[in-house]
N, C-alpha and C. Protein backbone atom coordinates (compact mmCIF):
# COMPACT_ATOMS: atom_id res chain seq x y z
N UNK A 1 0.79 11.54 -16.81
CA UNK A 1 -0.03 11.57 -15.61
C UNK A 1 0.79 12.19 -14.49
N UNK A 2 0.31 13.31 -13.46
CA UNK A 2 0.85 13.75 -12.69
C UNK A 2 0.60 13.12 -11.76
N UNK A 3 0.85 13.48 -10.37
CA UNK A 3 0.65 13.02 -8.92
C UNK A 3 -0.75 13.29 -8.75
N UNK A 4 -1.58 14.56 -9.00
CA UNK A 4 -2.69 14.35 -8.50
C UNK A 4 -3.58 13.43 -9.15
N UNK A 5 -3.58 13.39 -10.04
CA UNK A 5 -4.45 12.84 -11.76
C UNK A 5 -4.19 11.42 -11.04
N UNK A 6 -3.14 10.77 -10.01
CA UNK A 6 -2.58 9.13 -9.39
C UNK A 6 -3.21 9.17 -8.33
N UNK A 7 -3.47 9.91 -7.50
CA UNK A 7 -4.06 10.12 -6.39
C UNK A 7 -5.91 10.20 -6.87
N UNK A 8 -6.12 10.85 -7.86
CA UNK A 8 -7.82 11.33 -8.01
C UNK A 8 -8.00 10.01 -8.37
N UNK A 9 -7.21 9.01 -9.06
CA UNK A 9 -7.51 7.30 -9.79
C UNK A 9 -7.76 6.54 -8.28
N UNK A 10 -6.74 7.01 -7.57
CA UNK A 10 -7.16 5.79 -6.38
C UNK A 10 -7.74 6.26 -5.51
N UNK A 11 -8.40 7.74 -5.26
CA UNK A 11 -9.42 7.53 -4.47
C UNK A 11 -10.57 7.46 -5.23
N UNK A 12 -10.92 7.73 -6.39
CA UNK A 12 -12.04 7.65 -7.35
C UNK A 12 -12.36 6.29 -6.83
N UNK A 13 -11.40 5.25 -7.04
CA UNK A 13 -11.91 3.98 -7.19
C UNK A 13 -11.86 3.36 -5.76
N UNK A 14 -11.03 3.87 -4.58
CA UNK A 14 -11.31 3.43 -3.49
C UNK A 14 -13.45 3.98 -2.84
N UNK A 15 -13.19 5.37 -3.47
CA UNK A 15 -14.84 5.59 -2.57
C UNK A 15 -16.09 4.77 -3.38
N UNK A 16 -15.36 4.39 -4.80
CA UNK A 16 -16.49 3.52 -5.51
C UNK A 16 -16.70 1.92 -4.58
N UNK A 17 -15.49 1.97 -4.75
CA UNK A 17 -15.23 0.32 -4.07
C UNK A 17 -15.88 0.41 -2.65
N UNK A 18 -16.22 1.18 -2.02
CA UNK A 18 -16.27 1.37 -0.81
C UNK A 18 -15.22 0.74 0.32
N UNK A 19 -14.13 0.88 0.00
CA UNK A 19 -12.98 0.41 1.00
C UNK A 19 -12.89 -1.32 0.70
N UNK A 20 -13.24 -1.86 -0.49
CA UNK A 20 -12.81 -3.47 -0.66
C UNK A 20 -12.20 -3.41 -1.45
N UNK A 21 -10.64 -3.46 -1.36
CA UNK A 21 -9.52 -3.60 -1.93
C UNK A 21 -9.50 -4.77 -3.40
N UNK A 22 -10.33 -5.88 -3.37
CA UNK A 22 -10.20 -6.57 -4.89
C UNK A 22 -11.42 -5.60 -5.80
N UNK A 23 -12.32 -5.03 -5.51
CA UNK A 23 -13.05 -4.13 -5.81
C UNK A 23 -12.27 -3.15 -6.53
N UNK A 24 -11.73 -2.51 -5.35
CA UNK A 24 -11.00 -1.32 -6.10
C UNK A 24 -10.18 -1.61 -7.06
N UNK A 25 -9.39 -2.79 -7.39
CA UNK A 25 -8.53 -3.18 -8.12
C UNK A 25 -9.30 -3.70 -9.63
N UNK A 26 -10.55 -3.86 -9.46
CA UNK A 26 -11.36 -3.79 -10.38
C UNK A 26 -11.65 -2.59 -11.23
N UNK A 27 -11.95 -1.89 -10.17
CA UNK A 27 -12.37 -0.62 -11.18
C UNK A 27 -11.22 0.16 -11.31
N UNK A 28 -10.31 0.21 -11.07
CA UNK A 28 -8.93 0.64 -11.07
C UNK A 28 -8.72 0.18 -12.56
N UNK A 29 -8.72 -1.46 -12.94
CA UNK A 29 -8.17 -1.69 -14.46
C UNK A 29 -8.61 -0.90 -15.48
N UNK A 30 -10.34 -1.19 -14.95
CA UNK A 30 -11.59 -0.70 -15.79
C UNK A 30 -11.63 0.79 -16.22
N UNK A 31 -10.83 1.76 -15.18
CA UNK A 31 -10.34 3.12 -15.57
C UNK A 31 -9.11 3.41 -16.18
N UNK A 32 -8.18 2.60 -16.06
CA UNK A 32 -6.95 2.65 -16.38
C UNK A 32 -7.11 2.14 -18.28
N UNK A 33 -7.85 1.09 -18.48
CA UNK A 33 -8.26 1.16 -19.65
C UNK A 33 -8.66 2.02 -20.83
N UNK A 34 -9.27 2.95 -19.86
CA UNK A 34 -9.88 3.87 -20.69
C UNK A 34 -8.66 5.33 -20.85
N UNK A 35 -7.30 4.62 -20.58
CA UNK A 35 -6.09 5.86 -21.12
C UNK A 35 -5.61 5.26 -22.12
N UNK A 36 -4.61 5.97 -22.28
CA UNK A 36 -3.29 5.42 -23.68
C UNK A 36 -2.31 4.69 -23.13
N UNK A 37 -1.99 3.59 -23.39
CA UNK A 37 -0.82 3.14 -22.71
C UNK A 37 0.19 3.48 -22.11
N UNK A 38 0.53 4.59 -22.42
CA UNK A 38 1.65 5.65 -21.87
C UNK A 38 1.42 6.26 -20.50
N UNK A 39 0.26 6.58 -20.38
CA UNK A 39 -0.52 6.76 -19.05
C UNK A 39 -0.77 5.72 -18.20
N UNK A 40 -0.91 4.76 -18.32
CA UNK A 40 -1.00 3.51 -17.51
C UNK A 40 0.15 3.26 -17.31
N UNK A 41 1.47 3.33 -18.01
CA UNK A 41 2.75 3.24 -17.28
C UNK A 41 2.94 4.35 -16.31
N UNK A 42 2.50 5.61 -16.74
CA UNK A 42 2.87 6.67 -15.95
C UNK A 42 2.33 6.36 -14.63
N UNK A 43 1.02 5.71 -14.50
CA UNK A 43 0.62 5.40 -13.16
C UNK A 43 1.17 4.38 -12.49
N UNK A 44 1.90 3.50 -13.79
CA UNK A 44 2.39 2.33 -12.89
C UNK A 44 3.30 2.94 -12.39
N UNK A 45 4.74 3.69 -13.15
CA UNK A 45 5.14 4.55 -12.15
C UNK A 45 5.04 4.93 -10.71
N UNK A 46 4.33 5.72 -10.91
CA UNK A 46 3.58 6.47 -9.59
C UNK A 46 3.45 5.69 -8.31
N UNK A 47 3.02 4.50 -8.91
CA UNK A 47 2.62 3.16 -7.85
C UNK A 47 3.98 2.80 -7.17
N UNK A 48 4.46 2.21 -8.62
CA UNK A 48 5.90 1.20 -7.70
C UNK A 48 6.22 2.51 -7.19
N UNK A 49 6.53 3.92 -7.49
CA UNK A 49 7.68 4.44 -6.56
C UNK A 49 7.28 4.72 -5.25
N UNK A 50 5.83 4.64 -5.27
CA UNK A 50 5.56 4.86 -3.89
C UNK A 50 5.62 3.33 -2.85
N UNK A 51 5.35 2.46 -3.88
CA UNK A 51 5.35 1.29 -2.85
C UNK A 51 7.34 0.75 -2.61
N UNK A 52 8.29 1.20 -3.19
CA UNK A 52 8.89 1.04 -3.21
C UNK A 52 9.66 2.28 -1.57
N UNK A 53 9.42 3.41 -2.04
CA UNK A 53 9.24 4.03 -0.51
C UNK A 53 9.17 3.87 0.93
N UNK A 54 7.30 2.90 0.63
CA UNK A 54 6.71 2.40 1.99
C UNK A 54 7.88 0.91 2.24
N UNK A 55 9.32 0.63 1.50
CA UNK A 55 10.28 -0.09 2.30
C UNK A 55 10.73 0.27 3.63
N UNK A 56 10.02 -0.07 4.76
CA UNK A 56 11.22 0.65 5.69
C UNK A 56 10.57 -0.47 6.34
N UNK A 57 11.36 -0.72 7.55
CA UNK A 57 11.08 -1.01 8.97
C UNK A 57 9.97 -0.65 10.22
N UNK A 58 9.85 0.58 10.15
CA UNK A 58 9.02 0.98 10.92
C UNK A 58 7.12 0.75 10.03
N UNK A 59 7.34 0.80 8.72
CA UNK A 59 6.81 0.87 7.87
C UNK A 59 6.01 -1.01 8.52
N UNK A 60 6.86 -1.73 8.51
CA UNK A 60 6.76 -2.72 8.24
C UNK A 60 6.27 -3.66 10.19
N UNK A 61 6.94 -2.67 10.67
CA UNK A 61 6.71 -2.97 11.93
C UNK A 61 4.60 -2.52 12.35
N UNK A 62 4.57 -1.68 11.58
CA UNK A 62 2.76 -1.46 11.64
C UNK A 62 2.30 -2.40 11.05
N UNK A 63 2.79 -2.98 9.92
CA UNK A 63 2.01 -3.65 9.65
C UNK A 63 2.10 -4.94 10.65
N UNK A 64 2.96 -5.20 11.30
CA UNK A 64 3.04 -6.63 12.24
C UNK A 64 1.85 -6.28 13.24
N UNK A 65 1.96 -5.04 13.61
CA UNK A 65 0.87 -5.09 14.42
C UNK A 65 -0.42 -5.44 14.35
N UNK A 66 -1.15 -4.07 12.78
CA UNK A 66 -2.20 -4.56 12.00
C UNK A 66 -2.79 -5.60 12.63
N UNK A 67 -1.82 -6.10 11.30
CA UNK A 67 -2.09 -7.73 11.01
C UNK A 67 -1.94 -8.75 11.68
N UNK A 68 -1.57 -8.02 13.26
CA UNK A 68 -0.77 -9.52 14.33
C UNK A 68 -0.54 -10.42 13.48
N UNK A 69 1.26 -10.00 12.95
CA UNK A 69 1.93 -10.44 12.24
C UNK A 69 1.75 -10.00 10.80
N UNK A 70 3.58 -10.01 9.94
CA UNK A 70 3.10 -10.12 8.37
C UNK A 70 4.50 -10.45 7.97
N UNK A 71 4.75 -11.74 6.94
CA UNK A 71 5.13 -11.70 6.38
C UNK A 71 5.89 -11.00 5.01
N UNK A 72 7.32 -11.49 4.50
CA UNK A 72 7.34 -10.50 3.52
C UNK A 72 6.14 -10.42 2.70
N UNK A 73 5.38 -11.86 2.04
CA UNK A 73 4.55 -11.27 1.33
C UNK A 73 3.55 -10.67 2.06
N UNK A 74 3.06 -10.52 3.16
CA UNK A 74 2.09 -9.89 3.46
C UNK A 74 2.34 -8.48 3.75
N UNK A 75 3.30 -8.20 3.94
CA UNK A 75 3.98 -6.58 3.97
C UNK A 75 4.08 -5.85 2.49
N UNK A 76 4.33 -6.93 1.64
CA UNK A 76 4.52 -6.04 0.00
C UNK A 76 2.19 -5.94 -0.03
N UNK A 77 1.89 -7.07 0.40
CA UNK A 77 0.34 -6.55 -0.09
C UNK A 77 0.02 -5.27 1.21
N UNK A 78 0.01 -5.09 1.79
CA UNK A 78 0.03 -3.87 3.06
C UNK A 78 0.55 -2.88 1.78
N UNK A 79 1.62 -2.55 1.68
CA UNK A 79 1.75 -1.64 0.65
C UNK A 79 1.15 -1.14 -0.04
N UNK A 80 0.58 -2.15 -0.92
CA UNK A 80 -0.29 -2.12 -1.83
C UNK A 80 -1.77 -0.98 -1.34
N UNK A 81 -1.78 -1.69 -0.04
CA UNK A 81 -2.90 -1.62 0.55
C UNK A 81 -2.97 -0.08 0.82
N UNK A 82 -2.07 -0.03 1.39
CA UNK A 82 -1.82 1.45 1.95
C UNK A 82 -1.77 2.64 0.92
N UNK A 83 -0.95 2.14 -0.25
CA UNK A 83 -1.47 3.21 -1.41
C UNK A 83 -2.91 2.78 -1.62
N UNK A 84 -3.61 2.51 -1.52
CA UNK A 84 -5.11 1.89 -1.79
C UNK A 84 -5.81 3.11 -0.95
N UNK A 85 -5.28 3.67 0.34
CA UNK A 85 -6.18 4.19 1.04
C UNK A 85 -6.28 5.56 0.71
N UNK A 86 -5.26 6.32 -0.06
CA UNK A 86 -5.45 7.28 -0.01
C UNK A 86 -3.83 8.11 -0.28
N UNK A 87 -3.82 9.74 -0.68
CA UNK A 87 -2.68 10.14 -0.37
C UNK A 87 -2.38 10.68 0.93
N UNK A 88 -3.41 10.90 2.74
CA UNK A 88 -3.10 11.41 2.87
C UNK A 88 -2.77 10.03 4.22
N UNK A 89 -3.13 9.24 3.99
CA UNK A 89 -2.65 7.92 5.17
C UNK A 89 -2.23 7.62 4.58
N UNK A 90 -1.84 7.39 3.10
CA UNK A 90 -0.40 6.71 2.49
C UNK A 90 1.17 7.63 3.12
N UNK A 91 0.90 9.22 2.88
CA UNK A 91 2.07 10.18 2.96
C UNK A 91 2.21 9.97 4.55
N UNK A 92 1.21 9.93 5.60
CA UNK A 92 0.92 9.86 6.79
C UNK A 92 2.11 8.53 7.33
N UNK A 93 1.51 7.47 7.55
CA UNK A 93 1.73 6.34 7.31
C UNK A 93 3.62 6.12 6.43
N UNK A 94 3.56 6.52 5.84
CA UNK A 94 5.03 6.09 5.78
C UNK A 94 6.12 7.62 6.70
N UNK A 95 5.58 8.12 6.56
CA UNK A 95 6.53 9.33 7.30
C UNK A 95 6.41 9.53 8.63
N UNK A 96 5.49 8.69 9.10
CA UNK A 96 5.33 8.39 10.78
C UNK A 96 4.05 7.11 10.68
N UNK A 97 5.06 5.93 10.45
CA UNK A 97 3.90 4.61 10.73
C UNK A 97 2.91 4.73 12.17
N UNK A 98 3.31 5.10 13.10
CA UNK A 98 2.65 5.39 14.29
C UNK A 98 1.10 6.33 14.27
N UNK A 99 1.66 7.27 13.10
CA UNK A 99 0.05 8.07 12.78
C UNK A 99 -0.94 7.25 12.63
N UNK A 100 -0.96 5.98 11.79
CA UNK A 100 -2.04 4.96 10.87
C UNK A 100 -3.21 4.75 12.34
N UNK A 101 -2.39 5.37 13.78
CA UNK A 101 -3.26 5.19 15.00
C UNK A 101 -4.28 5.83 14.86
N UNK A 102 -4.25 7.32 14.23
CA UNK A 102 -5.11 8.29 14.05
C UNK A 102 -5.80 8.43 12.79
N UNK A 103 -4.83 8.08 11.58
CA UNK A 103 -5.08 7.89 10.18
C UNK A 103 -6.55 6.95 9.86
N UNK A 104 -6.43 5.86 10.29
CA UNK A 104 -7.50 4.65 10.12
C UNK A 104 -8.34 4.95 11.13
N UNK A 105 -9.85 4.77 10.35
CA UNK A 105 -10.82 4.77 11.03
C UNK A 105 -11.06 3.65 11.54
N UNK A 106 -11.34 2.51 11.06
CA UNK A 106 -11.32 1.16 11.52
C UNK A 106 -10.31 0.31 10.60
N UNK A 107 -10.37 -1.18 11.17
CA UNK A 107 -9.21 -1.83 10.83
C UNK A 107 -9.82 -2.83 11.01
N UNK A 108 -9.72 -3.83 10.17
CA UNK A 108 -10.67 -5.16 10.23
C UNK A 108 -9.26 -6.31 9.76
N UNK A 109 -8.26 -6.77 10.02
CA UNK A 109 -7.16 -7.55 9.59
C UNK A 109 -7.41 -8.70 8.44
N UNK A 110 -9.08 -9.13 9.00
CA UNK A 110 -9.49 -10.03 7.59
C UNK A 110 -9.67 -9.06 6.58
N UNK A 111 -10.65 -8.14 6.52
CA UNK A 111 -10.69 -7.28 5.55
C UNK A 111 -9.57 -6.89 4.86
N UNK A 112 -9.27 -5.42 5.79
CA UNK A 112 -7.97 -4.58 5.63
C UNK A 112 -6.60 -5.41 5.28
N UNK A 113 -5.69 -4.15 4.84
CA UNK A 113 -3.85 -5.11 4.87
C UNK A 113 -3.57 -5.45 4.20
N UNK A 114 -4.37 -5.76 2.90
CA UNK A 114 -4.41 -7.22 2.02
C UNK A 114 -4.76 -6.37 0.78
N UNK A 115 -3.80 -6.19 0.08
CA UNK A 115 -4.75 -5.46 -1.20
C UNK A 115 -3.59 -6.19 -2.89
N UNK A 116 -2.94 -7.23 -2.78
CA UNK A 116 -2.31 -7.28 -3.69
C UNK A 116 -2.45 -6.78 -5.13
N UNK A 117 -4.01 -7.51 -5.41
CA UNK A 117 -4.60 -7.30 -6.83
C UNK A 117 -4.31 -6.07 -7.25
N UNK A 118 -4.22 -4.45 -6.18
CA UNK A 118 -3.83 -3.20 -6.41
C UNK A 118 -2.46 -3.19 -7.44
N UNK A 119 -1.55 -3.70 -6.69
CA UNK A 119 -0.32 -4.04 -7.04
C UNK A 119 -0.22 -4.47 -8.67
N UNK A 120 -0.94 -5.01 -9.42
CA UNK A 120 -1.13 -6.01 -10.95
C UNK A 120 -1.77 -4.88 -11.94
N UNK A 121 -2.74 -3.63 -11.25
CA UNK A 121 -4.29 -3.42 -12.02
C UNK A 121 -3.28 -2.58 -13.27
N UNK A 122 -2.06 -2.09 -13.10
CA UNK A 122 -1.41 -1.47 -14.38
C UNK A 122 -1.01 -1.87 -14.87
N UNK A 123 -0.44 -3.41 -14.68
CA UNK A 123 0.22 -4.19 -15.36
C UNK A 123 -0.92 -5.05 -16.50
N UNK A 124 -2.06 -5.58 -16.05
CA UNK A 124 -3.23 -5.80 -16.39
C UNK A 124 -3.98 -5.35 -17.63
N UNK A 125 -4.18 -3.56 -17.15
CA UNK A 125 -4.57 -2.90 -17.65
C UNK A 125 -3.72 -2.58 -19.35
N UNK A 126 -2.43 -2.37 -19.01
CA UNK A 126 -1.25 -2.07 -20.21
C UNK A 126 -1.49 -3.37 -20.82
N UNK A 127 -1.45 -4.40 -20.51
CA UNK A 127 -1.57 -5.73 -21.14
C UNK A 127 -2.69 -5.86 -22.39
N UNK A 128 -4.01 -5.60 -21.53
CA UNK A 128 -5.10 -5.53 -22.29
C UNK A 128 -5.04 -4.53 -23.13
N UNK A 129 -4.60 -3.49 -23.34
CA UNK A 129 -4.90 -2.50 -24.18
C UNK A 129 -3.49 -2.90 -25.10
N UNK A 130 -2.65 -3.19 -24.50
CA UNK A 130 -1.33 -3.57 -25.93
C UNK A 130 -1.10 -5.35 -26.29
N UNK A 131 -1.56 -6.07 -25.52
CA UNK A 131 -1.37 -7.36 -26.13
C UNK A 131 -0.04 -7.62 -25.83
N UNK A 132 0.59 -6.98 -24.95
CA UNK A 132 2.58 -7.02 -24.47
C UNK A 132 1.97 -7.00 -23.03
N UNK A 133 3.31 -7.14 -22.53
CA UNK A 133 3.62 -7.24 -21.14
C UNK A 133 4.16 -5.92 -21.20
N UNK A 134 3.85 -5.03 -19.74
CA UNK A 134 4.73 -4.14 -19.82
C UNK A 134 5.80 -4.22 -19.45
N UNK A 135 6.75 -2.45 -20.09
CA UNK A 135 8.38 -3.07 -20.18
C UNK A 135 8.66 -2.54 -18.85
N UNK A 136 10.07 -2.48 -18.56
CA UNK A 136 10.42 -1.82 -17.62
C UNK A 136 10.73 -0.66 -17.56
N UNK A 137 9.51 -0.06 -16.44
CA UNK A 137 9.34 0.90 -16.12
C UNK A 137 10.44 2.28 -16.07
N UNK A 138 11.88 1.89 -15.97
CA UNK A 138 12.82 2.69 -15.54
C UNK A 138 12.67 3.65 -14.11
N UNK A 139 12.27 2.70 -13.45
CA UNK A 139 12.32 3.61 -12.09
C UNK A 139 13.75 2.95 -11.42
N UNK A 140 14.21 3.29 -10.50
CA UNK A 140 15.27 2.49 -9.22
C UNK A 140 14.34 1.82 -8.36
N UNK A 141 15.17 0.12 -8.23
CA UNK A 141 14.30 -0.45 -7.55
C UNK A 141 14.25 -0.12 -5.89
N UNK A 142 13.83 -1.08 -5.22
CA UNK A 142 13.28 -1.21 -4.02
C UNK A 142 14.65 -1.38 -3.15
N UNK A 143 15.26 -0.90 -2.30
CA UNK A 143 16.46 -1.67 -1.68
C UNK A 143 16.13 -2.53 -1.17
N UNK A 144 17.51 -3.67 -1.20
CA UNK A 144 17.37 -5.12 -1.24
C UNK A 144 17.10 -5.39 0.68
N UNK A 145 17.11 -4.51 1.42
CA UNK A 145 16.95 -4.53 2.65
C UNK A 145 15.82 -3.17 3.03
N UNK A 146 14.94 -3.55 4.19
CA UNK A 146 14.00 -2.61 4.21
C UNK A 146 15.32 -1.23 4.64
N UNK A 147 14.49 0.22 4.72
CA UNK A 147 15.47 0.82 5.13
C UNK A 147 15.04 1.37 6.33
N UNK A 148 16.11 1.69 7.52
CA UNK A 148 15.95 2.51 8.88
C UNK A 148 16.30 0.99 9.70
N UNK A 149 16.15 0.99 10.57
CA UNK A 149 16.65 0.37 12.00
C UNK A 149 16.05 -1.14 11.84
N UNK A 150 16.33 -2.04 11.74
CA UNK A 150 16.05 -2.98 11.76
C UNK A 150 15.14 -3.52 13.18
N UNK A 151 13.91 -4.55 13.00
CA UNK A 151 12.41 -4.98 13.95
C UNK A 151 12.77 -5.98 14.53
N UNK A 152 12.58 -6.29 16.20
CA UNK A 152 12.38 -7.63 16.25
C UNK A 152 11.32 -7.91 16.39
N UNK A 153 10.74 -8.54 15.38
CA UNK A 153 8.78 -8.66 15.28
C UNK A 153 8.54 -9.42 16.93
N UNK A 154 9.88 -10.58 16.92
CA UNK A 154 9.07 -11.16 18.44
C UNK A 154 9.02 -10.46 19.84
N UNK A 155 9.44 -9.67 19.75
CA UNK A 155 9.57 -8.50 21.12
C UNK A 155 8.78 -7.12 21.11
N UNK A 156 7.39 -7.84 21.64
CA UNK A 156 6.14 -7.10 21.38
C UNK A 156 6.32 -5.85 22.55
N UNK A 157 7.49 -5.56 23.29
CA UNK A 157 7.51 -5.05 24.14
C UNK A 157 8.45 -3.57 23.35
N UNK A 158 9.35 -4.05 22.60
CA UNK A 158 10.29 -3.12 21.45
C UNK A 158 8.93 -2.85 20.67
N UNK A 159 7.77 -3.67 19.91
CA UNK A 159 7.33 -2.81 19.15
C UNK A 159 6.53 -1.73 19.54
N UNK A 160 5.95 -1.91 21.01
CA UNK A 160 4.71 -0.92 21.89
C UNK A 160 5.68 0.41 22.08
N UNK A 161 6.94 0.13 22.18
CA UNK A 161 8.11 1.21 22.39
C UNK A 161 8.14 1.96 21.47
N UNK A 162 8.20 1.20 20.08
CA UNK A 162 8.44 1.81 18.79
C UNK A 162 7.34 2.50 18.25
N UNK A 163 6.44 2.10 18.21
CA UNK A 163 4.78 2.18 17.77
C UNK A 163 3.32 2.22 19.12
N UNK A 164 3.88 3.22 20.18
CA UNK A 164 2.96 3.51 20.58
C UNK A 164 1.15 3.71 20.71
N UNK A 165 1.13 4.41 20.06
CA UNK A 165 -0.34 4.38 19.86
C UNK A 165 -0.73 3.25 18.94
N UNK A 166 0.06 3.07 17.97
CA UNK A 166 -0.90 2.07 17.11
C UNK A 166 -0.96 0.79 17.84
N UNK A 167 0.13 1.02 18.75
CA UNK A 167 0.28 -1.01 20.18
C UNK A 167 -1.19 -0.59 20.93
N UNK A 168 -1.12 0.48 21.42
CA UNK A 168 -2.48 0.60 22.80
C UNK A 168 -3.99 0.56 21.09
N UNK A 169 -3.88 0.97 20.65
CA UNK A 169 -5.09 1.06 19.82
C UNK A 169 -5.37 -0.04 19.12
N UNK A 170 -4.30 -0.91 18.48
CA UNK A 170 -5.01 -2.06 17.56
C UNK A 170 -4.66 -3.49 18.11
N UNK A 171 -3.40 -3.00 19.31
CA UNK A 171 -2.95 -4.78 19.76
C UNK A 171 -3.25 -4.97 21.00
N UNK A 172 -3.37 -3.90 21.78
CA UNK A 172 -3.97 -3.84 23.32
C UNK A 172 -5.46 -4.46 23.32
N UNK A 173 -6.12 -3.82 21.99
CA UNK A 173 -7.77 -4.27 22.16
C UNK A 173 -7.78 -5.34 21.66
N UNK A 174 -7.22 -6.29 21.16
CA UNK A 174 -7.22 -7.45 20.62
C UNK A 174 -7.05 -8.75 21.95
N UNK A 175 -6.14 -8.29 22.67
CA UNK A 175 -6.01 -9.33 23.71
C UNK A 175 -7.05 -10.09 24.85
């Protein structure tokens, strides 16, 4: 499986889903099924290395906003999430978190942010079709620290600094 053939799977199943992330993670298995096991790793691939990528700080600092607030686990499902949306607010979005101002059309924090089940649908999928767990992937993991400049989530005044537009657009209208 190449990059686009990873990209045509998750928006196939994001415009089916219509933007509901356990949805998409549904029909995500339900397609992923229908490859050879070898291909479902290749996508798992594809996945972790990108969610392994969206590690950074600034990365992580959007999502505090988002989500007014996120935990580690709620930052690894943001990930998730964010490959969920697409390649061009995923590539967007990690190479300038500040874009997701312009990137996202709307943003609903109950809805949106939250996409873990994304995160499982290859692992799932390889399962059901081999009766194993899958092995390891052989990618390099995640560094054990996000990477770039370290957040102070409580100094909402550093993050409006850091993250401009996405502070006046998703945390300004909230107040």
């Amino acid at each position: 499986m190449d990059e686009t053939e990873f990209w045509e799977l998750i928006d196939g199943t994001r415009e089916t889903a219509e933007g509901d992330p356990e949805e998409q993670a549904d029909l995500l298995v339900d397609r992923l099924l229908a490859l050879d096991p070898e291909m479902v790793l290749d996508f798992a691939r594809h996945f972790e290395a990108r969610y392994n990528r969206g590690y950074t700080w600034d990365l992580w600092a959007a999502a505090w906003v988002l989500l007014d607030g996120a935990s580690d686990d709620a930052f690894d499902f943001f990930r998730c999430w964010l490959i969920g949306q697409g390649r061009e607010v995923y590539e967007g979005g990690v190479h300038d978190p500040d874009s997701l101002a312009d990137l996202l059309d709307d943003f609903d924090e109950e809805f949106d942010g939250d996409a873990e089940e994304l995160g499982y649908a290859a692992d799932e999928a390889y399962e059901q079709l081999t009766g194993t767990v899958a092995p390891d992937l052989g990618i390099p993991p995640a560094p054990p620290e996000p990477v770039g400049t370290p957040v102070d989530f409580e100094n909402e005044r550093a993050l409006a600094e850091r993250l401009p537009r996405l502070w006046e657009r998703f945390k300004n209208g909230r107040a």
